[in-house]
N, C-alpha and C. Protein backbone atom coordinates (compact mmCIF):
# COMPACT_ATOMS: atom_id res chain seq x y z
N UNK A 1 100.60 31.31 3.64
CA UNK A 1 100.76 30.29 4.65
C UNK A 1 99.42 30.11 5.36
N UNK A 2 98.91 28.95 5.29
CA UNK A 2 97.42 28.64 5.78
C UNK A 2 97.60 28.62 7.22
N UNK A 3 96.16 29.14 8.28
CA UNK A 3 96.69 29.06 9.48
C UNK A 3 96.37 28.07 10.28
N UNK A 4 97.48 27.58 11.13
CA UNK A 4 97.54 26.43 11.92
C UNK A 4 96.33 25.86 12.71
N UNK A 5 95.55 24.45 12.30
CA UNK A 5 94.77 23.46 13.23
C UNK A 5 94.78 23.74 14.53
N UNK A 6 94.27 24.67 15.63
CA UNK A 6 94.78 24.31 17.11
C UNK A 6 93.46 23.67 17.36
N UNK A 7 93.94 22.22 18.71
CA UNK A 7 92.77 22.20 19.31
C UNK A 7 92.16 23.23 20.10
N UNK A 8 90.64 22.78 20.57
CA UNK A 8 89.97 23.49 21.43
C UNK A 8 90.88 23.62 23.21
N UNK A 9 91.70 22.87 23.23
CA UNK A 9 92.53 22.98 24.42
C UNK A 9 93.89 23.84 24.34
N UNK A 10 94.10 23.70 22.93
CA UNK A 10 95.31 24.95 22.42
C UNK A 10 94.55 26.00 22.42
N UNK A 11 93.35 26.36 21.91
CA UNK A 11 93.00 27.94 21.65
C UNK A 11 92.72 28.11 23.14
N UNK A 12 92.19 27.71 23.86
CA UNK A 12 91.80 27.64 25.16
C UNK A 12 93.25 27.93 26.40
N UNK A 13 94.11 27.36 25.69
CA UNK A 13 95.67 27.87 26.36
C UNK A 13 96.44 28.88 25.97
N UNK A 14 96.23 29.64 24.67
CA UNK A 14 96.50 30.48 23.89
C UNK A 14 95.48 32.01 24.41
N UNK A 15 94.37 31.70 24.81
CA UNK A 15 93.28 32.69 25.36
C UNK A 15 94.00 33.08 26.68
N UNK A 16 94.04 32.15 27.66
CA UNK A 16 94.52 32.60 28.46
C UNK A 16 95.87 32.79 28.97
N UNK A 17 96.69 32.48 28.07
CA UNK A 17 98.19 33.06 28.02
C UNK A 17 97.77 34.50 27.63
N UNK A 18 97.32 35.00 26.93
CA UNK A 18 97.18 36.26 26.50
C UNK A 18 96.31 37.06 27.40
N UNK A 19 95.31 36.43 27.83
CA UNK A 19 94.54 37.05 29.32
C UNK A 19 95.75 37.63 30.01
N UNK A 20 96.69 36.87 30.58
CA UNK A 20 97.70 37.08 31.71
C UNK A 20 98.37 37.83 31.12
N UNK A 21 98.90 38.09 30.11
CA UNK A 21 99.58 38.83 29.24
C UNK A 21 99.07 40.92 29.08
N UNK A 22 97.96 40.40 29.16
CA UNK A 22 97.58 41.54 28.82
C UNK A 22 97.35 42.26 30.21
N UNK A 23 96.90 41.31 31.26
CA UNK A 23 96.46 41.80 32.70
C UNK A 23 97.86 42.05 33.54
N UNK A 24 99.12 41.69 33.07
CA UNK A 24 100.21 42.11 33.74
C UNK A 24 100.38 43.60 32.96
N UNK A 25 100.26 43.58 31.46
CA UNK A 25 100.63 45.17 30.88
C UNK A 25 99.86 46.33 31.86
N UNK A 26 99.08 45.95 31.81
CA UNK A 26 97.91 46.67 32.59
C UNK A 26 98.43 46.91 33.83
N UNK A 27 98.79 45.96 34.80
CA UNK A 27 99.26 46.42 36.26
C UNK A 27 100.65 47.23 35.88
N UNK A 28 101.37 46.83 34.56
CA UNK A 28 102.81 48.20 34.50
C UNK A 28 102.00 49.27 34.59
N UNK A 29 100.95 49.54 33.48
CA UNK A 29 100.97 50.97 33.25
C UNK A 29 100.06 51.88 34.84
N UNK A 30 99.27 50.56 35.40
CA UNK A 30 98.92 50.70 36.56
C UNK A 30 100.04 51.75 37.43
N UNK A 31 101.16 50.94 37.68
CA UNK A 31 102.19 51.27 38.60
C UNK A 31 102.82 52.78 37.69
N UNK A 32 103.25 52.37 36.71
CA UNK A 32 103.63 54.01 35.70
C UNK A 32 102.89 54.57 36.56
N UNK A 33 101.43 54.98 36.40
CA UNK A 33 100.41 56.48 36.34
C UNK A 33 100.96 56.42 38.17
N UNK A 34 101.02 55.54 39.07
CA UNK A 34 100.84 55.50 40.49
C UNK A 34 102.41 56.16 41.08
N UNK A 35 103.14 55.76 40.02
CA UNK A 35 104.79 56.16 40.34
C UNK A 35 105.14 54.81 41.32
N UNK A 36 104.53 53.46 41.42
CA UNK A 36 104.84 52.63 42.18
C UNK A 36 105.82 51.87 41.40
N UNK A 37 106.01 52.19 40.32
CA UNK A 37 106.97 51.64 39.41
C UNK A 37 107.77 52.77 38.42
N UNK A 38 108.54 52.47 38.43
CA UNK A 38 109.71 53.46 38.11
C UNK A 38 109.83 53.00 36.12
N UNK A 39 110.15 53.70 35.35
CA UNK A 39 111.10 53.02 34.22
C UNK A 39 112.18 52.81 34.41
N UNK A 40 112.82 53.22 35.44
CA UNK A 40 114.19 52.88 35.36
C UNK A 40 114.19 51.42 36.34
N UNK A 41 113.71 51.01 36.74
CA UNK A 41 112.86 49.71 37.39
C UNK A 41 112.83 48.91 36.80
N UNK A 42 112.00 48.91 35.75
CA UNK A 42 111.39 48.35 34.17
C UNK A 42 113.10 47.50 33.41
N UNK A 43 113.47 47.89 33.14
CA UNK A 43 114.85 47.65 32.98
C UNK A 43 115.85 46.86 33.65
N UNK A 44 115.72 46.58 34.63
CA UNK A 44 116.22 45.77 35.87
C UNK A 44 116.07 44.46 35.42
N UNK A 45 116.97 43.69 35.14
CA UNK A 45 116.14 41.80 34.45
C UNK A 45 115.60 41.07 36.16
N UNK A 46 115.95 41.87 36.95
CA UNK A 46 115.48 40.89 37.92
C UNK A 46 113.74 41.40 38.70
N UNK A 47 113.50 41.93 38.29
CA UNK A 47 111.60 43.07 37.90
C UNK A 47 111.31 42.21 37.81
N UNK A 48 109.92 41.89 38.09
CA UNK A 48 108.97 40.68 37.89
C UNK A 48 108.06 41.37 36.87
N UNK A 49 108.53 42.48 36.24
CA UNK A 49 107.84 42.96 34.77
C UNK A 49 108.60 42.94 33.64
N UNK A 50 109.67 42.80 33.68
CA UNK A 50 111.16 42.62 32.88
C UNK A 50 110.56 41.76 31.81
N UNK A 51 109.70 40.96 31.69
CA UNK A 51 109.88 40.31 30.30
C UNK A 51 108.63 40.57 29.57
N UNK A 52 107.51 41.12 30.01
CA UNK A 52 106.17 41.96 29.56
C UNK A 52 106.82 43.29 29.32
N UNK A 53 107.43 43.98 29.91
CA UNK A 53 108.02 45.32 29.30
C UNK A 53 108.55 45.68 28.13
N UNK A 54 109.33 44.29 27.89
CA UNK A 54 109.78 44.35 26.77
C UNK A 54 109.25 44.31 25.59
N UNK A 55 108.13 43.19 25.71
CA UNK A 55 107.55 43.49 24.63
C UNK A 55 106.44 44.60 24.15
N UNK A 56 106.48 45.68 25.28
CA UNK A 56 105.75 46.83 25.11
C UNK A 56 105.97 47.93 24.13
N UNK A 57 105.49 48.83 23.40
CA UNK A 57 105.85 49.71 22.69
C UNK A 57 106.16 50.88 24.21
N UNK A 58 107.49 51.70 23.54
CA UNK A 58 107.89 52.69 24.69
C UNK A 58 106.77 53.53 24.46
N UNK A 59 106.38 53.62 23.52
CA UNK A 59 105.48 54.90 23.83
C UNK A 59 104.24 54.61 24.57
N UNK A 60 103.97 53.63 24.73
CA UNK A 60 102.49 53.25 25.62
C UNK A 60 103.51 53.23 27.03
N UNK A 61 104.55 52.67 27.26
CA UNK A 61 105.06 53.07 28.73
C UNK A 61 104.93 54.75 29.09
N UNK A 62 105.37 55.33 28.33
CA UNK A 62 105.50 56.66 28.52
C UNK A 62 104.01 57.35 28.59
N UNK A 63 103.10 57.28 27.73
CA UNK A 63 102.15 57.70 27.81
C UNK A 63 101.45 57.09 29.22
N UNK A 64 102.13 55.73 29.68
CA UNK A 64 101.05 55.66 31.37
C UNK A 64 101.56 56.27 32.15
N UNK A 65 102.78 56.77 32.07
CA UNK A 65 102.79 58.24 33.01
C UNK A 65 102.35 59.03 33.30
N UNK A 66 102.47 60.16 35.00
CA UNK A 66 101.41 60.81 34.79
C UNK A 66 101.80 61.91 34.09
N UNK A 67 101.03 62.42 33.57
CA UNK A 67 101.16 63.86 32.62
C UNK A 67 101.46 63.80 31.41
N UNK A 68 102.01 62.37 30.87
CA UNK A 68 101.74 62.47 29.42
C UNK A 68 100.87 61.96 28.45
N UNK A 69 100.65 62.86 27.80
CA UNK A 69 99.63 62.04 26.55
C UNK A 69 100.34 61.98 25.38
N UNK A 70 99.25 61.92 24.27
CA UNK A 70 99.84 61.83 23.30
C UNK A 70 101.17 62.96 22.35
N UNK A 71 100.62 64.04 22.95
CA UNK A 71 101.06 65.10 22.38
C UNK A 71 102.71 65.06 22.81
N UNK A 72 102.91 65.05 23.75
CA UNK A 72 104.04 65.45 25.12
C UNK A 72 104.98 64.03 24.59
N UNK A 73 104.32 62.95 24.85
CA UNK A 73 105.04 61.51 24.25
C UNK A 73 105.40 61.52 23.04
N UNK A 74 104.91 62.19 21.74
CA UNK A 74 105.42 62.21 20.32
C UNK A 74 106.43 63.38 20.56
N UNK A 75 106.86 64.33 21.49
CA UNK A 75 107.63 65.32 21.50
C UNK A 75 108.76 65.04 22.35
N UNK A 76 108.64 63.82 23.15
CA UNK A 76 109.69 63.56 24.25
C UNK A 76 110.24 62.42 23.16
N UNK A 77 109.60 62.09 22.36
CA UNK A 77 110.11 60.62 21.51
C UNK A 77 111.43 61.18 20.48
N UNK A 78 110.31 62.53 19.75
CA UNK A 78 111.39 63.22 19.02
C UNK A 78 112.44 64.20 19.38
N UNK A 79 112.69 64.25 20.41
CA UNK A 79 113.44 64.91 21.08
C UNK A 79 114.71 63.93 21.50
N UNK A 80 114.43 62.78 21.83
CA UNK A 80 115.19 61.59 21.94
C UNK A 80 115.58 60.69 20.94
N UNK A 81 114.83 61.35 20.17
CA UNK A 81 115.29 60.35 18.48
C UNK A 81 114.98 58.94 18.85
N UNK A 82 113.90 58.81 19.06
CA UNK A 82 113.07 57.11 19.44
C UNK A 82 111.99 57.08 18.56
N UNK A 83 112.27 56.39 17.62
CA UNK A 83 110.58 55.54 17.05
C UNK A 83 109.34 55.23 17.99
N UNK A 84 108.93 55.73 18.00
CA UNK A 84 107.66 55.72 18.55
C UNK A 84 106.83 54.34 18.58
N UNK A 85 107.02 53.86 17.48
CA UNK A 85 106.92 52.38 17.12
C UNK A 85 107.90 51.21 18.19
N UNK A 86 108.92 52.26 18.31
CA UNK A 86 109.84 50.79 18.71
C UNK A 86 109.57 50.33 20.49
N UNK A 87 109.56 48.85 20.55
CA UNK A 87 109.70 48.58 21.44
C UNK A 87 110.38 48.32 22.26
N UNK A 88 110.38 48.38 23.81
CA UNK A 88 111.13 48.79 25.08
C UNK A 88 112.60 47.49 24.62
N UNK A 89 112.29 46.36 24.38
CA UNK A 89 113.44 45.89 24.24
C UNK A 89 114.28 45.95 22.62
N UNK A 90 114.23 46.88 21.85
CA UNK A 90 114.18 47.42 20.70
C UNK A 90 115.41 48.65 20.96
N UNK A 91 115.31 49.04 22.06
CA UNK A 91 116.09 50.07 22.17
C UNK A 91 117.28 50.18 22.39
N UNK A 92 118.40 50.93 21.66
CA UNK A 92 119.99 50.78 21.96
C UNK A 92 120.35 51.24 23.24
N UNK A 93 121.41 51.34 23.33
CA UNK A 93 122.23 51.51 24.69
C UNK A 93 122.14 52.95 24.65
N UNK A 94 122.41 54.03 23.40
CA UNK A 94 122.40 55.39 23.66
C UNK A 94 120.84 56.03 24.15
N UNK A 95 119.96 55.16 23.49
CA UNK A 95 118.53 55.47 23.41
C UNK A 95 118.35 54.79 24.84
N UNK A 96 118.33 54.33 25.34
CA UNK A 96 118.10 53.81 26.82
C UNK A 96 118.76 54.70 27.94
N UNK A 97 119.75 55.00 27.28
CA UNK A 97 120.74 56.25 28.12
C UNK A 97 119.76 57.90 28.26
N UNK A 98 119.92 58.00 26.90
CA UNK A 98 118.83 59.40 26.96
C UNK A 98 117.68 59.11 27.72
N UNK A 99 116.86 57.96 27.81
CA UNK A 99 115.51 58.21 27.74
C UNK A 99 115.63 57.64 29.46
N UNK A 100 116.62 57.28 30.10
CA UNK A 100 116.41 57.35 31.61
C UNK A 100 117.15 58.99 31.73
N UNK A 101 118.16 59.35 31.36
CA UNK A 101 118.78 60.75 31.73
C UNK A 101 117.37 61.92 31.66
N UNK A 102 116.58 61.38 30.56
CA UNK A 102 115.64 62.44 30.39
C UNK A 102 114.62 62.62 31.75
N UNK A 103 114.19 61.04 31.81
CA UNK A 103 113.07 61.17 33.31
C UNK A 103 113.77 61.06 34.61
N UNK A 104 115.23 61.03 34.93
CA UNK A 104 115.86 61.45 35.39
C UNK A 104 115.82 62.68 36.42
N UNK A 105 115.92 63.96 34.98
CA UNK A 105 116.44 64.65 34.62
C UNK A 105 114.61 65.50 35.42
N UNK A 106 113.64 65.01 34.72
CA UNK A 106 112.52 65.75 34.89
C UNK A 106 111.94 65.54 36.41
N UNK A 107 112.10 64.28 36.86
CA UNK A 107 111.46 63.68 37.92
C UNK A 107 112.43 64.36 39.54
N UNK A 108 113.70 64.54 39.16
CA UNK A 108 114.43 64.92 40.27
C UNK A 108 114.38 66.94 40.06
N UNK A 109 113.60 67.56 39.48
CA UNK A 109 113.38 68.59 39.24
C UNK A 109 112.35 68.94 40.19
N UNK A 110 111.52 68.01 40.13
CA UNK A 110 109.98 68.42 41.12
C UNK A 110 110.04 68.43 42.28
């Protein structure tokens, strides 16, 4: 499939749809590392991040937390039986269940 003619005013609207796109991901994972934003937040359809979240991979949410990296996030993934791949709106009802029970679970510990 050959790729689509855009004008210079389409690529130019296409640039900066994705500017904004990318500069809202950025203020989630912002708020993640700050704790000014919750995941269980994230989830809420009425979030003014609710529709950028979704198209996030969970594991880049998780990893802007503080304290996890890569290591800790491939072990909290498999521990939860989550694709690592899959994204935040990708996820079932049991997998959404575990994976708030889990930070839940860790965050009301401290």
């Amino acid at each position: 499939m050959p790729v689509p003619f855009l004008t210079d005013e389409e690529k130019k609207s296409a640039l900066e749809s994705a500017r904004e796109i990318r500069k809202k991901r950025s203020e989630i994972k912002k708020g993640l590392k700050s704790c000014s934003i919750l995941l269980k937040e994230l989830l809420e359809e009425n979030n003014k991040y609710f529709m950028i979240a979704m198209e996030m991979r969970i594991q880049d949410l998780i990893r802007a937390l503080p304290g996890f990296g890569d290591i800790r996030v491939s072990k909290v993934l498999g521990e939860l039986k989550i694709s690592p791949r899959k994204k935040f709106k990708g996820l079932g009802h049991k997998q959404k269940s575990r994976l708030l029970d889990y930070f839940h679970k860790l965050y009301s510990d401290t």
